[in-house]
Protein backbone atom coordinates (compact mmCIF):
# COMPACT_ATOMS: atom_id res chain seq x y z
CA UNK A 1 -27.11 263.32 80.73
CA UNK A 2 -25.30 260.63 82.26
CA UNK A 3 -21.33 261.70 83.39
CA UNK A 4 -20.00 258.79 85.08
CA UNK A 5 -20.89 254.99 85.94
CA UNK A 6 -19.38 252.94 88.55
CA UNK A 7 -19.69 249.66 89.40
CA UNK A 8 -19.20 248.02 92.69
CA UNK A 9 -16.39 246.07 94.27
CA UNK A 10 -18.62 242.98 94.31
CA UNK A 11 -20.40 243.49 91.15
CA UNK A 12 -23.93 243.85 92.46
CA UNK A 13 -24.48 247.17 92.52
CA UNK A 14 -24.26 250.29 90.03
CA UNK A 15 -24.30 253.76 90.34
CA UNK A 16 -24.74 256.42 88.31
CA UNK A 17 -24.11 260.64 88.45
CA UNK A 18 -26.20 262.75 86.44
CA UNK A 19 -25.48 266.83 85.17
CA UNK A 20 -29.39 267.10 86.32
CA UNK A 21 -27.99 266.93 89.99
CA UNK A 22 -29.33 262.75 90.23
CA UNK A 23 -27.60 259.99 91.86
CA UNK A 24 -28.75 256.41 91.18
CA UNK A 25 -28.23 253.42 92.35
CA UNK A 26 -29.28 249.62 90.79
CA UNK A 27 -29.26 246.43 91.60
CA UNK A 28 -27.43 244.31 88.34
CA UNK A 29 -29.21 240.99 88.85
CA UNK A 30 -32.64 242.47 88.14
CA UNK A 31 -31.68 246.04 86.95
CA UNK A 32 -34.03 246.98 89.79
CA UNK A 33 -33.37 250.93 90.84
CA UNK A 34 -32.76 250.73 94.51
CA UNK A 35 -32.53 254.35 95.42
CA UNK A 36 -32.33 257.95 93.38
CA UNK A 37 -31.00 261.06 95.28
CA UNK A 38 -31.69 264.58 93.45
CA UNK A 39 -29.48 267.93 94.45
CA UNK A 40 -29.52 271.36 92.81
CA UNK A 41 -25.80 271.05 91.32
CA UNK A 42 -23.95 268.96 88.07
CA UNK A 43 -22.27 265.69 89.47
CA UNK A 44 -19.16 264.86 87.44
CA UNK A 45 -17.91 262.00 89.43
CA UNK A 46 -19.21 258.75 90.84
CA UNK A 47 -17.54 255.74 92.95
CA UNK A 48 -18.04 253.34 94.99
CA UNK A 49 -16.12 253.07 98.11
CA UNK A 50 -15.12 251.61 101.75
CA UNK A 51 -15.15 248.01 100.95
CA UNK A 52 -18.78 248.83 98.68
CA UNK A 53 -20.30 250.37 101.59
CA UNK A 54 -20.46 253.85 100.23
CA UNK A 55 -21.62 255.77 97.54
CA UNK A 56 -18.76 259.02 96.83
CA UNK A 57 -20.50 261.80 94.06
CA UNK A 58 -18.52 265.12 93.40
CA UNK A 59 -20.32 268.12 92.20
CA UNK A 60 -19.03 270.77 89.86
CA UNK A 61 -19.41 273.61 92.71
CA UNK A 62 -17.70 271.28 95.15
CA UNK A 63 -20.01 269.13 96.86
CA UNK A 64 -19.03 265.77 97.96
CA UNK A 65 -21.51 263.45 99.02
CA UNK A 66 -20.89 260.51 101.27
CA UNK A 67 -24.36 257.66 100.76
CA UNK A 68 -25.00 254.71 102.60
CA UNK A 69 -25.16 252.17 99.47
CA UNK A 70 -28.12 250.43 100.73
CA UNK A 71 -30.66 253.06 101.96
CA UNK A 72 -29.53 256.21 100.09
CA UNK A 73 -28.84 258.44 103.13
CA UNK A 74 -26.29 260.91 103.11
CA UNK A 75 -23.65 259.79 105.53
CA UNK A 76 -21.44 262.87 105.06
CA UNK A 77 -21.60 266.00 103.56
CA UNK A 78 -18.47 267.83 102.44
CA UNK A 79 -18.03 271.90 100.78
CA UNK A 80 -14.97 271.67 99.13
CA UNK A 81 -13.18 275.38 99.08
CA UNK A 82 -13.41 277.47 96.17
CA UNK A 83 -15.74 277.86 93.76
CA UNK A 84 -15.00 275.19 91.10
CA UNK A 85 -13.87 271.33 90.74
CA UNK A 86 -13.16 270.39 87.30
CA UNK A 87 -12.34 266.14 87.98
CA UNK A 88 -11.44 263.92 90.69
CA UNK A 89 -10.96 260.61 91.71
CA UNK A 90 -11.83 258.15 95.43
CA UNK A 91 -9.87 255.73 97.29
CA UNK A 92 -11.85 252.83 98.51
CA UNK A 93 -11.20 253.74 101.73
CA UNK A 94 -13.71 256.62 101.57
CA UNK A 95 -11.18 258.90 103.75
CA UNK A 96 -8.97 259.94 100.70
CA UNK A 97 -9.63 261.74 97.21
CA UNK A 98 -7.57 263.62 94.08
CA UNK A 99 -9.16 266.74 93.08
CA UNK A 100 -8.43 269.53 90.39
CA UNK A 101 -9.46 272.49 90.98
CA UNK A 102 -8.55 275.42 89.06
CA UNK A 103 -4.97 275.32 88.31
CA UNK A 104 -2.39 272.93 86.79
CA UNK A 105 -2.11 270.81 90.24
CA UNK A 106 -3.79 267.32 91.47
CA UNK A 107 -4.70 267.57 95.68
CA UNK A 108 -4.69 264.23 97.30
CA UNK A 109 -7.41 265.46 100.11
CA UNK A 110 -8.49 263.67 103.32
CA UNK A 111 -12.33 263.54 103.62
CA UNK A 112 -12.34 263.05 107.33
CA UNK A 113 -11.06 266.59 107.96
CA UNK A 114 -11.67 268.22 104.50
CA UNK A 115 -7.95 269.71 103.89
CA UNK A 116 -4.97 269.07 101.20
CA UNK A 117 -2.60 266.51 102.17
CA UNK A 118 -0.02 266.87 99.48
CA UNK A 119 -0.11 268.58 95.93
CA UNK A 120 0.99 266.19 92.77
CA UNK A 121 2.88 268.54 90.39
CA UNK A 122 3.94 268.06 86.43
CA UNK A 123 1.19 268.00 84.30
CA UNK A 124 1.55 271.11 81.71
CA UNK A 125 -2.06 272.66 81.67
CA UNK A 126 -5.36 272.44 83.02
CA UNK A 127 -6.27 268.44 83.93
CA UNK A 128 -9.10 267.37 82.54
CA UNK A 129 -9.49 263.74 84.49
CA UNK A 130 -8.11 262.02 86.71
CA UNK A 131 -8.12 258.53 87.78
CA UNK A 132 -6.77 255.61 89.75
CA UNK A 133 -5.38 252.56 88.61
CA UNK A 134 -7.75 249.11 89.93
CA UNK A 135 -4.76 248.37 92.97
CA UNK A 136 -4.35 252.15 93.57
CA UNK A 137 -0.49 252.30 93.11
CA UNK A 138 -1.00 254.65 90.64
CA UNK A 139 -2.61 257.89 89.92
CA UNK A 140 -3.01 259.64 86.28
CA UNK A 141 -4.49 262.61 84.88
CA UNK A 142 -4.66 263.96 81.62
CA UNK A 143 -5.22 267.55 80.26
CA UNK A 144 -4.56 270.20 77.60
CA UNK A 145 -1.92 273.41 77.15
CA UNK A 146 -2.61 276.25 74.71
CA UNK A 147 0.59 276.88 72.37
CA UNK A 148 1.68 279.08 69.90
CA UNK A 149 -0.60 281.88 71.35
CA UNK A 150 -3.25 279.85 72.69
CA UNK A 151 -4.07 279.01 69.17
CA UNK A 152 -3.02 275.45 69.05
CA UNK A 153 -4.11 272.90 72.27
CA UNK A 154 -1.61 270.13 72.87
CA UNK A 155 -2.72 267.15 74.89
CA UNK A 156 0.13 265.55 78.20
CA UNK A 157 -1.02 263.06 80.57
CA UNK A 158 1.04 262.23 83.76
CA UNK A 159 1.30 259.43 85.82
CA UNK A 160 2.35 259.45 89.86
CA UNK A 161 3.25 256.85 92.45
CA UNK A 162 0.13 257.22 94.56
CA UNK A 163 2.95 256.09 97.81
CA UNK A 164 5.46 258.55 97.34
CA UNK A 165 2.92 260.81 95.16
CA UNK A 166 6.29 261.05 92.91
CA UNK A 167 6.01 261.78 89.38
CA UNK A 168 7.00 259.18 87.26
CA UNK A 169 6.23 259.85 84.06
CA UNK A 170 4.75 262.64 81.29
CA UNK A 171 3.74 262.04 78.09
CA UNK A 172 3.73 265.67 76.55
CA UNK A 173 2.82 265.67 73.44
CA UNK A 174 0.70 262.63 73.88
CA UNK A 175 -0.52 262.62 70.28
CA UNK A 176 -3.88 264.46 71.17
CA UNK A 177 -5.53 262.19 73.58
CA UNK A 178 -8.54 262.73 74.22
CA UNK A 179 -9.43 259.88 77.07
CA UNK A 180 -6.72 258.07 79.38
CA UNK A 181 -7.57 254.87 81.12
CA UNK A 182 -5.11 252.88 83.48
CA UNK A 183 -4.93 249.07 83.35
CA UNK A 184 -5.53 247.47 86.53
CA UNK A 185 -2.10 246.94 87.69
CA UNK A 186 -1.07 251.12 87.11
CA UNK A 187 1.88 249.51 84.42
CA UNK A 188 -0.17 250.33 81.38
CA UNK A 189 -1.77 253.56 80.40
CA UNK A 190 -3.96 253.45 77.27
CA UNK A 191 -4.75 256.83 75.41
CA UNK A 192 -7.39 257.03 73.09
CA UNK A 193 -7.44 259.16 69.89
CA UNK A 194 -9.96 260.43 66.37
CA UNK A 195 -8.88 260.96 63.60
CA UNK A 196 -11.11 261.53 61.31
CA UNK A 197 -12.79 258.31 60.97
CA UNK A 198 -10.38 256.31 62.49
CA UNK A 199 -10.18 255.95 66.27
CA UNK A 200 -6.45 254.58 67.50
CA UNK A 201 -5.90 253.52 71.02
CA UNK A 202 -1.99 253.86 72.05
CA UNK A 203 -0.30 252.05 74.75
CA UNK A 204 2.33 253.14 76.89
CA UNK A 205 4.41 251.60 79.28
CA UNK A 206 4.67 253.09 82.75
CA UNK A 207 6.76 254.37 84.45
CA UNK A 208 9.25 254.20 80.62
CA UNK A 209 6.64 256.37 79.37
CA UNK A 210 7.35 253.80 75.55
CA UNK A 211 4.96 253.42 73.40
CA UNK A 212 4.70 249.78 73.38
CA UNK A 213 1.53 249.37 70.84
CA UNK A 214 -1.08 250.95 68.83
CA UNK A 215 -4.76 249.80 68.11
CA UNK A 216 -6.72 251.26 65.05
CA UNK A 217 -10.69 250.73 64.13
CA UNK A 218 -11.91 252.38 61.59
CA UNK A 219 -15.25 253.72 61.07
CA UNK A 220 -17.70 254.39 58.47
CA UNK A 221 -20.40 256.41 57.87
């Protein structure tokens, strides 16, 4: 089962992680594979990074993986402490990530010495994702919190000035989002929602935190 795709900077190149451990790599113009990598651990989490040059993967147990786009090699090889990484998200610079771990907190950690730079605080709950906006101004991350005794989930997302690594805005409750994107510029954050057989995308306006707009498709079955 596929868990993330990534394209990169130049459009070339794709990559792909895998919960069977894989990480692949293709070539777009002839949808040639150029190189598969295999280890004994579920990969939530692939990126491209450093200018396209690297290939980022994050493993549920804490593995991060560091490949050299064109050959496949490992380049670096990082253990991440604890046990357990639920989402994160890469710079392009390859030295920087976000991680969750287990707790309510986002860690902006460098990958050159493999240790928390600053914590990003705000988000009620567990995060589920996280993610960067296309110029990397901003940085969002979306997750659940158990209410009236843990037998109703309510959905937040937050949104942080990836400079300052400020909050600037919580949506809480964010009409049970399932899926946040950002749009390129980090001034738009889309949610996207079921009901039932209709699927509604709302837009909010960052940092206001306004609904500005509200897409629906409905389905059939």
């Amino acid at each position: 089962i596929v868990s993330s795709v990534a394209i990169s900077p130049d459009g070339k190149r794709a990559a792909s992680s895998g919960h069977d451990g894989t990480i692949k790599v293709w070539r777009l113009a002839d949808e040639k594979r150029l190189w598969r990598h295999r280890e004994d651990c579920c990969f939530r989490r692939v990126a491209f990074c450093a200018n396209g040059e690297l290939v980022a993967a994050l493993a549920l147990n804490g593995t991060v993986l560091l490949f050299d786009v064109r050959t496949g090699i490992i380049v670096k090889r990082i253990n991440l402490p604890g046990k357990y990484v639920n989402c994160g998200a890469f710079f392009r610079d390859g030295c920087r990530a976000v991680f969750v771990f287990d707790g309510p907190d986002l860690k902006v950690w460098d990958l050159q010495s493999n240790r928390e730079i600053t914590r990003l605080t705000g988000l009620p709950g567990q995060a589920d994702s996280v993610l960067l906006s296309a110029n990397e101004r901003r940085i969002a991350a979306h997750g659940c919190r158990a209410v009236a005794d843990e037998r109703i989930m309510i959905s937040a997302a937050a949104v942080w000035d990836s400079g300052s690594n400020q909050l600037i805005c919580r949506l809480e409750p964010a009409k049970h989002i399932s899926q946040i994107i950002l749009h390129p510029n980090g001034d738009i954050l889309v949610g996207h929602q079921s009901e039932l057989l209709r699927e509604n995308a709302h837009f909010f306006q960052i940092p206001a935190g306004k609904l500005i707009a509200t897409a629906t498709d409905y389905g059939g079955t």
